[in-house]
PDB file of N, CA and C in Angstrom:
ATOM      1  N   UNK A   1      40.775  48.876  17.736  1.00  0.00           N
ATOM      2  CA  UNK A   1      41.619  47.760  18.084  1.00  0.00           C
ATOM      3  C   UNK A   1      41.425  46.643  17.064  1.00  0.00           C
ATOM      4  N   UNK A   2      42.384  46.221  16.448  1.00  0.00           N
ATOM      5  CA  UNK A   2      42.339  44.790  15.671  1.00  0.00           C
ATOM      6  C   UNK A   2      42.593  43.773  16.660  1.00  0.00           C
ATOM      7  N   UNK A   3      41.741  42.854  16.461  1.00  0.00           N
ATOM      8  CA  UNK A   3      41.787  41.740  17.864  1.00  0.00           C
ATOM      9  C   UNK A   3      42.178  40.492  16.671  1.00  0.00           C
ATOM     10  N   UNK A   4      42.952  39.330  17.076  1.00  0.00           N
ATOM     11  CA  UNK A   4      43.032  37.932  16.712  1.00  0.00           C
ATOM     12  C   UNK A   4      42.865  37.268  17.449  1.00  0.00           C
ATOM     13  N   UNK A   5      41.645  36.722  17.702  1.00  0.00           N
ATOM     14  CA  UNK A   5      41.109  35.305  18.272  1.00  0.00           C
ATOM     15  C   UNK A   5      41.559  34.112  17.910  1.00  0.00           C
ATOM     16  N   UNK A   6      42.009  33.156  18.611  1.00  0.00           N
ATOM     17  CA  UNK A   6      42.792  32.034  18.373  1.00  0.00           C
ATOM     18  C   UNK A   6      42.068  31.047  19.164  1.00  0.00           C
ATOM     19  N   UNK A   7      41.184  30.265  17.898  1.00  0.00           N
ATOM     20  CA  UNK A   7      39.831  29.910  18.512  1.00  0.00           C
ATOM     21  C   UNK A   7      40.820  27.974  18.830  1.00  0.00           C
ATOM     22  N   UNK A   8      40.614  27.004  19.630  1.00  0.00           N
ATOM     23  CA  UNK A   8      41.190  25.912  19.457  1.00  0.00           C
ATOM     24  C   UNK A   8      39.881  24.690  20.335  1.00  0.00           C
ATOM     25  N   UNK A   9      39.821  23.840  19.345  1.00  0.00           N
ATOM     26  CA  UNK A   9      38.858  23.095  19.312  1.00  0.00           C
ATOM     27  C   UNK A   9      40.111  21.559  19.694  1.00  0.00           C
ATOM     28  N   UNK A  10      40.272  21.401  20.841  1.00  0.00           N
ATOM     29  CA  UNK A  10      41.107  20.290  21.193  1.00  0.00           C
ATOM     30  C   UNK A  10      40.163  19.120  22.413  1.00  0.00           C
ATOM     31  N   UNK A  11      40.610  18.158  22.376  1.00  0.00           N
ATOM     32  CA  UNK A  11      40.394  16.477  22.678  1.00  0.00           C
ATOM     33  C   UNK A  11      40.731  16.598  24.510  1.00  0.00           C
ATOM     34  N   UNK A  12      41.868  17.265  24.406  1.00  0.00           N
ATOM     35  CA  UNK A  12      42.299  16.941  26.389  1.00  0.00           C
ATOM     36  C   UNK A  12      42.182  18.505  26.568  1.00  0.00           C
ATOM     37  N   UNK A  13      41.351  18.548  27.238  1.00  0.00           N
ATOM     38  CA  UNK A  13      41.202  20.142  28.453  1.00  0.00           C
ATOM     39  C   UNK A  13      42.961  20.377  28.756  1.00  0.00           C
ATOM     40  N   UNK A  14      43.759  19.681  29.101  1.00  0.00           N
ATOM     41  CA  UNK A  14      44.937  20.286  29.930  1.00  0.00           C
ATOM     42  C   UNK A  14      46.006  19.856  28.838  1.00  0.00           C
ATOM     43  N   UNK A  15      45.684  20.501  27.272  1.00  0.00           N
ATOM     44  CA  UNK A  15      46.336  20.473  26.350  1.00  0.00           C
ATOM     45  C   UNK A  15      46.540  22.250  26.038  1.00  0.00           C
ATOM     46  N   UNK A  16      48.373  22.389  26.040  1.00  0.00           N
ATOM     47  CA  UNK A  16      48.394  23.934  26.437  1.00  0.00           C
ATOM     48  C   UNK A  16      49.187  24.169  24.965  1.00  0.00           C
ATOM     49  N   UNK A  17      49.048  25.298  24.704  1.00  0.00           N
ATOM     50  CA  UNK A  17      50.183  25.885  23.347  1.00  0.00           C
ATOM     51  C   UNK A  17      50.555  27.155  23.452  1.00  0.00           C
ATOM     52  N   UNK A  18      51.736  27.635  23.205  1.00  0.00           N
ATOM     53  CA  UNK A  18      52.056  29.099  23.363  1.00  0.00           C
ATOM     54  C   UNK A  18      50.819  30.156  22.804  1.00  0.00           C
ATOM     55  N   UNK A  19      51.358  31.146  23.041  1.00  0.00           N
ATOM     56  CA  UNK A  19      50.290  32.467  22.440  1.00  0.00           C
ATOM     57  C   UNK A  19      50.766  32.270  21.163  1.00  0.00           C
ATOM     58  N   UNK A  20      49.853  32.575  19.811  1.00  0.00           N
ATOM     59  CA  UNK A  20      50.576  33.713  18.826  1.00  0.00           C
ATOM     60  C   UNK A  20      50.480  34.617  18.669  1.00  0.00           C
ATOM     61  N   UNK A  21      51.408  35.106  17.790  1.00  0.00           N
ATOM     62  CA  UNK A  21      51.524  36.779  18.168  1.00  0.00           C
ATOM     63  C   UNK A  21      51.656  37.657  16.311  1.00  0.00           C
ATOM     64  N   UNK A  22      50.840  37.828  15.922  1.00  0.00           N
ATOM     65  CA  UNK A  22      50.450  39.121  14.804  1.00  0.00           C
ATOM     66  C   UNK A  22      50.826  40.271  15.306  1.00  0.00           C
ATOM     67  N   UNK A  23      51.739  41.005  14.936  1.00  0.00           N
ATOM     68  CA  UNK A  23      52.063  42.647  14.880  1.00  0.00           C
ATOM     69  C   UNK A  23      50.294  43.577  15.074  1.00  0.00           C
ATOM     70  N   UNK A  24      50.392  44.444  15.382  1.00  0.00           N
ATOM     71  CA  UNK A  24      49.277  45.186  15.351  1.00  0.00           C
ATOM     72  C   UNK A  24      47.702  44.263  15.470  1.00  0.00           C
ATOM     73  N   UNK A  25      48.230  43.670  16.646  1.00  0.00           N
ATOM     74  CA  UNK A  25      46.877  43.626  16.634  1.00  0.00           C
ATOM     75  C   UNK A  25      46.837  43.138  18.244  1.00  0.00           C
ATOM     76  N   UNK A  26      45.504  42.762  19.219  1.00  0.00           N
ATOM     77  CA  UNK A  26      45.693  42.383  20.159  1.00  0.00           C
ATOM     78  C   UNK A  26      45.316  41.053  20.524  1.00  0.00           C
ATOM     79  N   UNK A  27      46.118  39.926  21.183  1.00  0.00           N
ATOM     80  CA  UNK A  27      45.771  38.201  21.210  1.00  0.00           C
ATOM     81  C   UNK A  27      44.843  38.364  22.365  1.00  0.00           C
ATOM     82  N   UNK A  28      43.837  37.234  22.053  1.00  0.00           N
ATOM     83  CA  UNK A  28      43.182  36.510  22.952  1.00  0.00           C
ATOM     84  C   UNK A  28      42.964  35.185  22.419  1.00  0.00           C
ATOM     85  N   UNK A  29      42.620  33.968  23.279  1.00  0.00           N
ATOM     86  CA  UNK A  29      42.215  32.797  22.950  1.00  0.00           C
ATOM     87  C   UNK A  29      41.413  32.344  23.842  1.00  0.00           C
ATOM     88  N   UNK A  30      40.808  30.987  23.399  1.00  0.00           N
ATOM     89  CA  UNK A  30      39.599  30.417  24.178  1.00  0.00           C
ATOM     90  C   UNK A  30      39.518  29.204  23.411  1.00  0.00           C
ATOM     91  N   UNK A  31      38.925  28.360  23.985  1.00  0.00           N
ATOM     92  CA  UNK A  31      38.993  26.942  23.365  1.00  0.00           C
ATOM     93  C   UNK A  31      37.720  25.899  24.041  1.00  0.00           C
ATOM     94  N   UNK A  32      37.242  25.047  23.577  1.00  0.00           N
ATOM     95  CA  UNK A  32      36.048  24.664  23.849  1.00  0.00           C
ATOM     96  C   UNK A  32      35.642  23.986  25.256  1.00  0.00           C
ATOM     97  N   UNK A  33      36.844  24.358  26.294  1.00  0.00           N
ATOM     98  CA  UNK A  33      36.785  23.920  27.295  1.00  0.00           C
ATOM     99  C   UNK A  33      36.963  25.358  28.021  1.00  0.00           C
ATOM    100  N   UNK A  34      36.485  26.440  27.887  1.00  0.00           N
ATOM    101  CA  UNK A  34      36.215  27.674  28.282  1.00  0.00           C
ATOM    102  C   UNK A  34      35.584  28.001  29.166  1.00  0.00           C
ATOM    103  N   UNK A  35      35.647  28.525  30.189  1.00  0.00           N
ATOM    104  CA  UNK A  35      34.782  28.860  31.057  1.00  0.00           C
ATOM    105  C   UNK A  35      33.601  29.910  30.709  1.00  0.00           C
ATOM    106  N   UNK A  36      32.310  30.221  31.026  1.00  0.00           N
ATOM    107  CA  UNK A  36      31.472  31.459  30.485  1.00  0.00           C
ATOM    108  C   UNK A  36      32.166  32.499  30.737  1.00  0.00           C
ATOM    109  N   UNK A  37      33.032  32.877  32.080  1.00  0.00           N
ATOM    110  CA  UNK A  37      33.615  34.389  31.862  1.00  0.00           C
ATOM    111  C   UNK A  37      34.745  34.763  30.968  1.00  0.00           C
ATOM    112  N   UNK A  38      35.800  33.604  30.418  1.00  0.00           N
ATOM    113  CA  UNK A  38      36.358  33.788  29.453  1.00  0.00           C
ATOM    114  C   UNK A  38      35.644  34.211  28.298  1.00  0.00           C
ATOM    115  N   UNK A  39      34.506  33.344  27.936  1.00  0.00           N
ATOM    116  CA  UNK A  39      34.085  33.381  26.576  1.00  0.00           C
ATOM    117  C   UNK A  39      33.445  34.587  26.448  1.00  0.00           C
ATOM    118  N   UNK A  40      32.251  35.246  27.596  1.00  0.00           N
ATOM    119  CA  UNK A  40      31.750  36.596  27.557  1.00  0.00           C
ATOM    120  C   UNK A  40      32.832  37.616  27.539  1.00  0.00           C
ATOM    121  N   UNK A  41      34.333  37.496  27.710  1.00  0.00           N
ATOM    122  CA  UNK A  41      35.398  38.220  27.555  1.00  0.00           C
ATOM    123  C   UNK A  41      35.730  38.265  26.550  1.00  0.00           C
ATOM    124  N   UNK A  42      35.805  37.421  25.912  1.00  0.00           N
ATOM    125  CA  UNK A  42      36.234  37.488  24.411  1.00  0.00           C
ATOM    126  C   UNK A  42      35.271  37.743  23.442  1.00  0.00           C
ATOM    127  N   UNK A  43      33.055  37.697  23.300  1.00  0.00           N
ATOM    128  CA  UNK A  43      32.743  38.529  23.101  1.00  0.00           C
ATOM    129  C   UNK A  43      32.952  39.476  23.166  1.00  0.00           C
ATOM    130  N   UNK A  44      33.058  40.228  24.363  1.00  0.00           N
ATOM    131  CA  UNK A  44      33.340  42.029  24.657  1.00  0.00           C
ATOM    132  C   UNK A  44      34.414  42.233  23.864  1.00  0.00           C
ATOM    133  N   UNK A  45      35.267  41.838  23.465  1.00  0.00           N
ATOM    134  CA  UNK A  45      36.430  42.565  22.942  1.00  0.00           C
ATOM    135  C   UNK A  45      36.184  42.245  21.385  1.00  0.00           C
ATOM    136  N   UNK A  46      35.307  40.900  20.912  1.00  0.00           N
ATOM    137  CA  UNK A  46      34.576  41.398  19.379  1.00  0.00           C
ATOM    138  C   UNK A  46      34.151  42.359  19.413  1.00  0.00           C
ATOM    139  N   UNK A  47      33.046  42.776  20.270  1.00  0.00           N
ATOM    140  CA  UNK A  47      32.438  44.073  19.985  1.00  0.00           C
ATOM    141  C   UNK A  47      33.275  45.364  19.882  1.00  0.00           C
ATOM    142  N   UNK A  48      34.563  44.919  20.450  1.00  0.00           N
ATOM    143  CA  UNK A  48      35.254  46.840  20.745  1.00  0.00           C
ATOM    144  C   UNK A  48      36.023  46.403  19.630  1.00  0.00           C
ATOM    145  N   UNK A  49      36.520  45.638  18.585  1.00  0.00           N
ATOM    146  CA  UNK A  49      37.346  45.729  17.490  1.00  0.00           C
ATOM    147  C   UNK A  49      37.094  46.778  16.653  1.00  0.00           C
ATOM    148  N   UNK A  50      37.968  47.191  15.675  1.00  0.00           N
ATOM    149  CA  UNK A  50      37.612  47.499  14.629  1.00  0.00           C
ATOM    150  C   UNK A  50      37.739  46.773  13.179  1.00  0.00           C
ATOM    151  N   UNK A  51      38.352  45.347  13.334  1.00  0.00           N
ATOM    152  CA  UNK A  51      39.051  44.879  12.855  1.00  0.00           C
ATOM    153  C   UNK A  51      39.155  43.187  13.250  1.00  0.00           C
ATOM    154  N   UNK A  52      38.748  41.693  13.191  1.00  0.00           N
ATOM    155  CA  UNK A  52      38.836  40.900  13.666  1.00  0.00           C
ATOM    156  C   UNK A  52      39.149  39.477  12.532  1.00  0.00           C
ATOM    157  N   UNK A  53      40.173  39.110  13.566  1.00  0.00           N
ATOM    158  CA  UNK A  53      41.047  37.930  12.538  1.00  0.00           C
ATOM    159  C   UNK A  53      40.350  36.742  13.381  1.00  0.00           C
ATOM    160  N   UNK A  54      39.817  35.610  13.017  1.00  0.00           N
ATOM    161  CA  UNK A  54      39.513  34.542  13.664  1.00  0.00           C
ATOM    162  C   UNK A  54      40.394  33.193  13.221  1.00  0.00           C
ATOM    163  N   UNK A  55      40.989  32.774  14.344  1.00  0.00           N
ATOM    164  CA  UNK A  55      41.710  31.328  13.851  1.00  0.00           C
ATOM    165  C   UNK A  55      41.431  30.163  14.497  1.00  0.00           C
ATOM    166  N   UNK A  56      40.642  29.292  13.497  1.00  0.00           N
ATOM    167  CA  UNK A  56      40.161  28.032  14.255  1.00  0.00           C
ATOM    168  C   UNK A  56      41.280  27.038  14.107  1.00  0.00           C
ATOM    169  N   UNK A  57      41.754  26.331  15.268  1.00  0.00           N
ATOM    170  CA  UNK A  57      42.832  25.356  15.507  1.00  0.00           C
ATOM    171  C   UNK A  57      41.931  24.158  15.727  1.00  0.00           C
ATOM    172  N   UNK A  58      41.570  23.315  14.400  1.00  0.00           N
ATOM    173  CA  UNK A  58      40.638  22.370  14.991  1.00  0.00           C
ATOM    174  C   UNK A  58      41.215  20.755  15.030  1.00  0.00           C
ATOM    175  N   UNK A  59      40.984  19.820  16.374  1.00  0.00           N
ATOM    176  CA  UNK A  59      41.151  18.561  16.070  1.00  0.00           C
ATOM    177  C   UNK A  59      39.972  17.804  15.470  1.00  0.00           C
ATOM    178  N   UNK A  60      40.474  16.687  15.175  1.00  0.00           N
ATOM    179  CA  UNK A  60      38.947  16.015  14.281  1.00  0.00           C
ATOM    180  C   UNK A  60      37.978  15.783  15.111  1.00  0.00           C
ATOM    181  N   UNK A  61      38.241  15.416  16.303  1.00  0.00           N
ATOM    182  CA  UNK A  61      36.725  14.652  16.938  1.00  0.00           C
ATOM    183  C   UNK A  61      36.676  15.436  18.311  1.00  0.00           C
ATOM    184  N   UNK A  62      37.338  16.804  18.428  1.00  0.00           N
ATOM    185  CA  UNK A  62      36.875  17.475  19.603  1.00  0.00           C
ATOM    186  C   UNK A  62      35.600  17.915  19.713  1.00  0.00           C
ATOM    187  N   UNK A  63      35.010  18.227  20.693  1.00  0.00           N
ATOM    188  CA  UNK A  63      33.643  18.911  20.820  1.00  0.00           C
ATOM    189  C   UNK A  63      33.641  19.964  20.744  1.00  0.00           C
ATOM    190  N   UNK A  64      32.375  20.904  20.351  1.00  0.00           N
ATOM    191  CA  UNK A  64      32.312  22.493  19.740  1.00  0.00           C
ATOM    192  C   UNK A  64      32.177  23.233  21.747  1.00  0.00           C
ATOM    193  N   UNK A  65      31.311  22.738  22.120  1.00  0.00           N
ATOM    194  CA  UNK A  65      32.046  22.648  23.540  1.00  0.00           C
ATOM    195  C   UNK A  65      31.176  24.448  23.695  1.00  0.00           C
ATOM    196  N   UNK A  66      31.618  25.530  24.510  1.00  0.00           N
ATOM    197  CA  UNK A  66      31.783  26.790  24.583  1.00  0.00           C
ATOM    198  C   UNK A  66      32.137  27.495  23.432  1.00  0.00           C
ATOM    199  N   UNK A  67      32.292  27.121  22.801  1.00  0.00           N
ATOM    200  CA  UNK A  67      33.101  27.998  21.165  1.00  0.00           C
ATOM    201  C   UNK A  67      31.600  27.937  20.047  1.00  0.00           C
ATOM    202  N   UNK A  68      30.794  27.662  20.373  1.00  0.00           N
ATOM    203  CA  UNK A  68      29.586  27.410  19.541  1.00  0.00           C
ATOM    204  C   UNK A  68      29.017  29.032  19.469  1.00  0.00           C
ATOM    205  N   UNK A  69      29.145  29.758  21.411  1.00  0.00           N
ATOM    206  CA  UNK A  69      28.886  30.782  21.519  1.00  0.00           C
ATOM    207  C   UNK A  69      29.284  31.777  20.593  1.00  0.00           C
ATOM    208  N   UNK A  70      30.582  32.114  20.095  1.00  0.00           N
ATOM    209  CA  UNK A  70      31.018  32.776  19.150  1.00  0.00           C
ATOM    210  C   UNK A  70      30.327  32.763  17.733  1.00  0.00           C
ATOM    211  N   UNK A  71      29.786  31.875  17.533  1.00  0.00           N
ATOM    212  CA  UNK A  71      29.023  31.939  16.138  1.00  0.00           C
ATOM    213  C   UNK A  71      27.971  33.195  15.691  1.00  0.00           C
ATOM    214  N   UNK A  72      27.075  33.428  16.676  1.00  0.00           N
ATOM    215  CA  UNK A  72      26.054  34.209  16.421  1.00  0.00           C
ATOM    216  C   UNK A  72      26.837  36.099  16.561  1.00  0.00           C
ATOM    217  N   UNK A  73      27.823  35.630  17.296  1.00  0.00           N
ATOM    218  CA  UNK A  73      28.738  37.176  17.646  1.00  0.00           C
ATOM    219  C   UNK A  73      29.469  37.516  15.765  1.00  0.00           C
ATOM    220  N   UNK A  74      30.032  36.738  15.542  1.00  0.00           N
ATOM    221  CA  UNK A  74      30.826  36.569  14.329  1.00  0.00           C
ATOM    222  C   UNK A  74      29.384  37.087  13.192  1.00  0.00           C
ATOM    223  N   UNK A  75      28.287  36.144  13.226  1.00  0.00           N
ATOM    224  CA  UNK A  75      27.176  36.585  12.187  1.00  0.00           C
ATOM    225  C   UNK A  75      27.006  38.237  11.666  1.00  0.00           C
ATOM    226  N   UNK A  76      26.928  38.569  13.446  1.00  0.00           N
ATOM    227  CA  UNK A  76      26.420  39.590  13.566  1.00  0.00           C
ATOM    228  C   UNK A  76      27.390  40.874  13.662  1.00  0.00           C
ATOM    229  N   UNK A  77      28.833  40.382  12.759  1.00  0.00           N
ATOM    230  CA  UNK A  77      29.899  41.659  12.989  1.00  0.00           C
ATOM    231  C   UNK A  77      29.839  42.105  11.614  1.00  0.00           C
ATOM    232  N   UNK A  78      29.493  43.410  11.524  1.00  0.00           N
ATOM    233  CA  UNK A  78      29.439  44.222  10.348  1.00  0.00           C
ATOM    234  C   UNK A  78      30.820  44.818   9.873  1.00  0.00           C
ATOM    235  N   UNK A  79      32.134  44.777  10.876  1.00  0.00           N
ATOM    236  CA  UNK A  79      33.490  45.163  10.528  1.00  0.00           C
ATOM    237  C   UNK A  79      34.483  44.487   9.702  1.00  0.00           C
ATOM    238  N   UNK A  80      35.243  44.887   8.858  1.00  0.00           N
ATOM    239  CA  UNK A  80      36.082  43.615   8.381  1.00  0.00           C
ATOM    240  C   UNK A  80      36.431  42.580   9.120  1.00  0.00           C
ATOM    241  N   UNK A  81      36.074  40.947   8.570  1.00  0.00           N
ATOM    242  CA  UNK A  81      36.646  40.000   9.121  1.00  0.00           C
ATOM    243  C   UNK A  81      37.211  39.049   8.553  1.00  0.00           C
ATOM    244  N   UNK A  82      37.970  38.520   8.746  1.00  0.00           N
ATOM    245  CA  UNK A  82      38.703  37.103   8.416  1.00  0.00           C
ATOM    246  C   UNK A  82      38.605  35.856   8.906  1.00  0.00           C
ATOM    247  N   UNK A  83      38.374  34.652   8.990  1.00  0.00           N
ATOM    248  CA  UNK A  83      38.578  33.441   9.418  1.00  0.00           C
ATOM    249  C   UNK A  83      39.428  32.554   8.674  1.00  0.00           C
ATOM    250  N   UNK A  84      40.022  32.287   9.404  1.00  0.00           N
ATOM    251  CA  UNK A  84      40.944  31.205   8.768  1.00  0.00           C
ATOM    252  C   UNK A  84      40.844  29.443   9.749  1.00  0.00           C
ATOM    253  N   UNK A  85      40.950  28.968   9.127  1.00  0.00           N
ATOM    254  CA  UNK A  85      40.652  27.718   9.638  1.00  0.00           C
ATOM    255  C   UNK A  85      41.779  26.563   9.231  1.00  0.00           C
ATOM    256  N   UNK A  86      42.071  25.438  10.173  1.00  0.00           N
ATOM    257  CA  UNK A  86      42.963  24.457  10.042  1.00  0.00           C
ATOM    258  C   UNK A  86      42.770  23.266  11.090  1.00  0.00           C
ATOM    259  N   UNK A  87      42.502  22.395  10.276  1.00  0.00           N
ATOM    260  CA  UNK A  87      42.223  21.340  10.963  1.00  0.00           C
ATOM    261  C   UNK A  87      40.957  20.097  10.009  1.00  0.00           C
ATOM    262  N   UNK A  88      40.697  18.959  10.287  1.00  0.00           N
ATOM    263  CA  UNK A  88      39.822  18.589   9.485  1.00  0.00           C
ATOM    264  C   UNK A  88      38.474  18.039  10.840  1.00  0.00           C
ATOM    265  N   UNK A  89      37.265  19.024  11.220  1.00  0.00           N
ATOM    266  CA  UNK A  89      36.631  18.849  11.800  1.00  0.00           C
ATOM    267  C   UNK A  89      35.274  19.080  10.931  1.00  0.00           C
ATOM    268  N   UNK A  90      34.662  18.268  10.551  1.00  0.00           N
ATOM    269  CA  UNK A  90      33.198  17.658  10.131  1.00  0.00           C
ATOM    270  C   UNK A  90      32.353  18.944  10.350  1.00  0.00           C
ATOM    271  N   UNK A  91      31.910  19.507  11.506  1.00  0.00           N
ATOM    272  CA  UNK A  91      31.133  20.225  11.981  1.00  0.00           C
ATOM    273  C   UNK A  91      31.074  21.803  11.700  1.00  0.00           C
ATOM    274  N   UNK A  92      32.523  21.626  11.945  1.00  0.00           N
ATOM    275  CA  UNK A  92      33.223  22.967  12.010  1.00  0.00           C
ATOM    276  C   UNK A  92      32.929  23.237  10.629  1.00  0.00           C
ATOM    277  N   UNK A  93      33.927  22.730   9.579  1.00  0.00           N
ATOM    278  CA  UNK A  93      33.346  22.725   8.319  1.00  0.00           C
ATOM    279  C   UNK A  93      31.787  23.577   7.812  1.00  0.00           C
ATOM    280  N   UNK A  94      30.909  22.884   7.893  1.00  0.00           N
ATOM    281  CA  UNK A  94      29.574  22.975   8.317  1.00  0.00           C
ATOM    282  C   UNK A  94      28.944  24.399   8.795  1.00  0.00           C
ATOM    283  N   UNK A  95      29.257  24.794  10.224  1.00  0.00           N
ATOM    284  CA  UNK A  95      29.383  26.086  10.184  1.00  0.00           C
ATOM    285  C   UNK A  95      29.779  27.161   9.648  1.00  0.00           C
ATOM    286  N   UNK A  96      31.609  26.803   9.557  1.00  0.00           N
ATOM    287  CA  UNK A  96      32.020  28.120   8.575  1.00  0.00           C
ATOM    288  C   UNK A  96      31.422  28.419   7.369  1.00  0.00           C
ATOM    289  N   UNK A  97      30.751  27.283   6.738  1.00  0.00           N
ATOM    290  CA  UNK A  97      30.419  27.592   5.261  1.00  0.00           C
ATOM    291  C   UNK A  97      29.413  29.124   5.193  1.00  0.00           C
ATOM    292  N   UNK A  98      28.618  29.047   6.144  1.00  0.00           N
ATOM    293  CA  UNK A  98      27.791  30.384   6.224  1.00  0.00           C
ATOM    294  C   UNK A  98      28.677  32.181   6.151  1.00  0.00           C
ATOM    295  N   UNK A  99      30.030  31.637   6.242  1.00  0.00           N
ATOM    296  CA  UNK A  99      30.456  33.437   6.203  1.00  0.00           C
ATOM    297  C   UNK A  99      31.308  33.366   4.671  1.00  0.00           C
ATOM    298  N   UNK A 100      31.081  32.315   3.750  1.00  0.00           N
ATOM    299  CA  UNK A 100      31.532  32.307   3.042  1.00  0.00           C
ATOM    300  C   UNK A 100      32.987  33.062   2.359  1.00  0.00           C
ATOM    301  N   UNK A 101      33.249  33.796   1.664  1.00  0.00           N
ATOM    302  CA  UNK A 101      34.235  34.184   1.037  1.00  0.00           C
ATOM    303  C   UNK A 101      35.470  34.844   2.449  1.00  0.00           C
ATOM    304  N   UNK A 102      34.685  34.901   3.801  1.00  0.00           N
ATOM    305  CA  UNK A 102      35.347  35.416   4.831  1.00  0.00           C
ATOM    306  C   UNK A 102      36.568  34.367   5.229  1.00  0.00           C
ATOM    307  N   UNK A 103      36.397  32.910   5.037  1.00  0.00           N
ATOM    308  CA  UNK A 103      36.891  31.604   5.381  1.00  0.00           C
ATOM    309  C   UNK A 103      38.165  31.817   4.373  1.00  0.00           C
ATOM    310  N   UNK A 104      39.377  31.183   4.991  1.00  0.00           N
ATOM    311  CA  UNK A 104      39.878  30.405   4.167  1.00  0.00           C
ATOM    312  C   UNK A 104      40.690  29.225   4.985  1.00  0.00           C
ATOM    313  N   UNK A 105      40.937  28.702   4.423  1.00  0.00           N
ATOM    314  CA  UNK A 105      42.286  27.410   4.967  1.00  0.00           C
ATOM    315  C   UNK A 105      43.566  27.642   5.119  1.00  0.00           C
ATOM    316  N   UNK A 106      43.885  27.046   5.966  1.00  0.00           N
ATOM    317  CA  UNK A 106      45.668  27.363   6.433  1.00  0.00           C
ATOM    318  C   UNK A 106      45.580  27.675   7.214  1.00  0.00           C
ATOM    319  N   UNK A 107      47.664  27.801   7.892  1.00  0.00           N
ATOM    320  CA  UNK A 107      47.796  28.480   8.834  1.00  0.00           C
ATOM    321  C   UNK A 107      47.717  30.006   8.964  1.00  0.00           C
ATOM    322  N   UNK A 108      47.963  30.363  10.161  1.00  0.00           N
ATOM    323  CA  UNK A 108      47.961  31.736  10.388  1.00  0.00           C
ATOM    324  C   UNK A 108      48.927  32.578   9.311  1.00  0.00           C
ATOM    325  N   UNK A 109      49.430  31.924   8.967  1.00  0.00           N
ATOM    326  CA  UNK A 109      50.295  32.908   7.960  1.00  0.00           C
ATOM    327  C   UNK A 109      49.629  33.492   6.872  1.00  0.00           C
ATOM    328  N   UNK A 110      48.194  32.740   6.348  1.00  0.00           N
ATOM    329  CA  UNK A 110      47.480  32.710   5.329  1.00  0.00           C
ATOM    330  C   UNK A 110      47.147  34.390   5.558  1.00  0.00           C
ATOM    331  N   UNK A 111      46.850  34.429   7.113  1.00  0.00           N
ATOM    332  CA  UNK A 111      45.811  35.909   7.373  1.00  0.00           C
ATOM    333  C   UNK A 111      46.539  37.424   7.913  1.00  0.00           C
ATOM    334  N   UNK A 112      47.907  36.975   7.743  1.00  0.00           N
ATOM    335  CA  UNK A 112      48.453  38.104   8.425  1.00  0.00           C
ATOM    336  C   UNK A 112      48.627  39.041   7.473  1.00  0.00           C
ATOM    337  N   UNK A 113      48.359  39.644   6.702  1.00  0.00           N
ATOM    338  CA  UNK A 113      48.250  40.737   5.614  1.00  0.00           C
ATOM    339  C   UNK A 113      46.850  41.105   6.313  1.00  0.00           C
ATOM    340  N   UNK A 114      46.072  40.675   6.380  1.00  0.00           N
ATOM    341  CA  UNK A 114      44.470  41.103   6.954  1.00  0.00           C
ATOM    342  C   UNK A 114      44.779  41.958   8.213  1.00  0.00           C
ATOM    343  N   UNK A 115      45.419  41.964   9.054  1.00  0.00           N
ATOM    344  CA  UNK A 115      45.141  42.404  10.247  1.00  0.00           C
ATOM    345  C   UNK A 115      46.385  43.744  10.341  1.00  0.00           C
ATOM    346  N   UNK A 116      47.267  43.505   8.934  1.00  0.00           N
ATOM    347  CA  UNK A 116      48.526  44.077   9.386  1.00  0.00           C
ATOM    348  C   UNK A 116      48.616  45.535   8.012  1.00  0.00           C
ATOM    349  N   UNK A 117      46.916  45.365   7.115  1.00  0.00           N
ATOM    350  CA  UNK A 117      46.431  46.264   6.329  1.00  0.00           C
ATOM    351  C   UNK A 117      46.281  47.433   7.084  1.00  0.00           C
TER     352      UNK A 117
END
């Protein structure tokens, strides 16, 4: 399964946005106002990928919140991955730098060749 995570780092909890949707692959999202059984859900389905696109939707001064959890899952994925990132968040920044050449900037459009290889 190619999974795209549509990670969103937002300011108001009852701030909603459609799904997106990549061909071949399967959506989930979560955002830093997550509950633990969402977020242990969306681990489990890192682990069953074969294949994982990550998209951080970040505002500037939201909190990392529940989405911090994903970090050590992401470290530890030996399968092709992608992150793409958008937004200008300080922290976030900071973190991604560790998966290096995996990161890039932009929107989702940047990564859809990745998931659709």
């Amino acid at each position: 399964m190619n999974l795209f995570l549509h990670v969103k780092l937002i300011s108001d909890q009852l701030q909603f946005s459609p799904p997106l949707v990549i061909s071949n692959a399967t959506y989930t999202d979560i955002d830093n106002f997550s509950e633990a059984t969402v977020v242990n859900t969306c681990l489990q389905a890192i682990d069953n990928s074969e294949k994982l696109l990550v998209y951080f939707d970040c505002q500037t001064n939201a909190e990392l919140g529940s989405v911090m959890r994903l970090f050590n899952k992401m470290a530890q994925y030996k399968k092709p991955m992608k992150i793409v990132y958008t937004g200008d968040h300080p922290v976030m920044i900071k973190l991604l730098k560790r998966f290096g050449e995996k990161v890039e900037t932009g929107g989702v459009g940047v990564a859809m060749g990745f998931i659709e290889d």
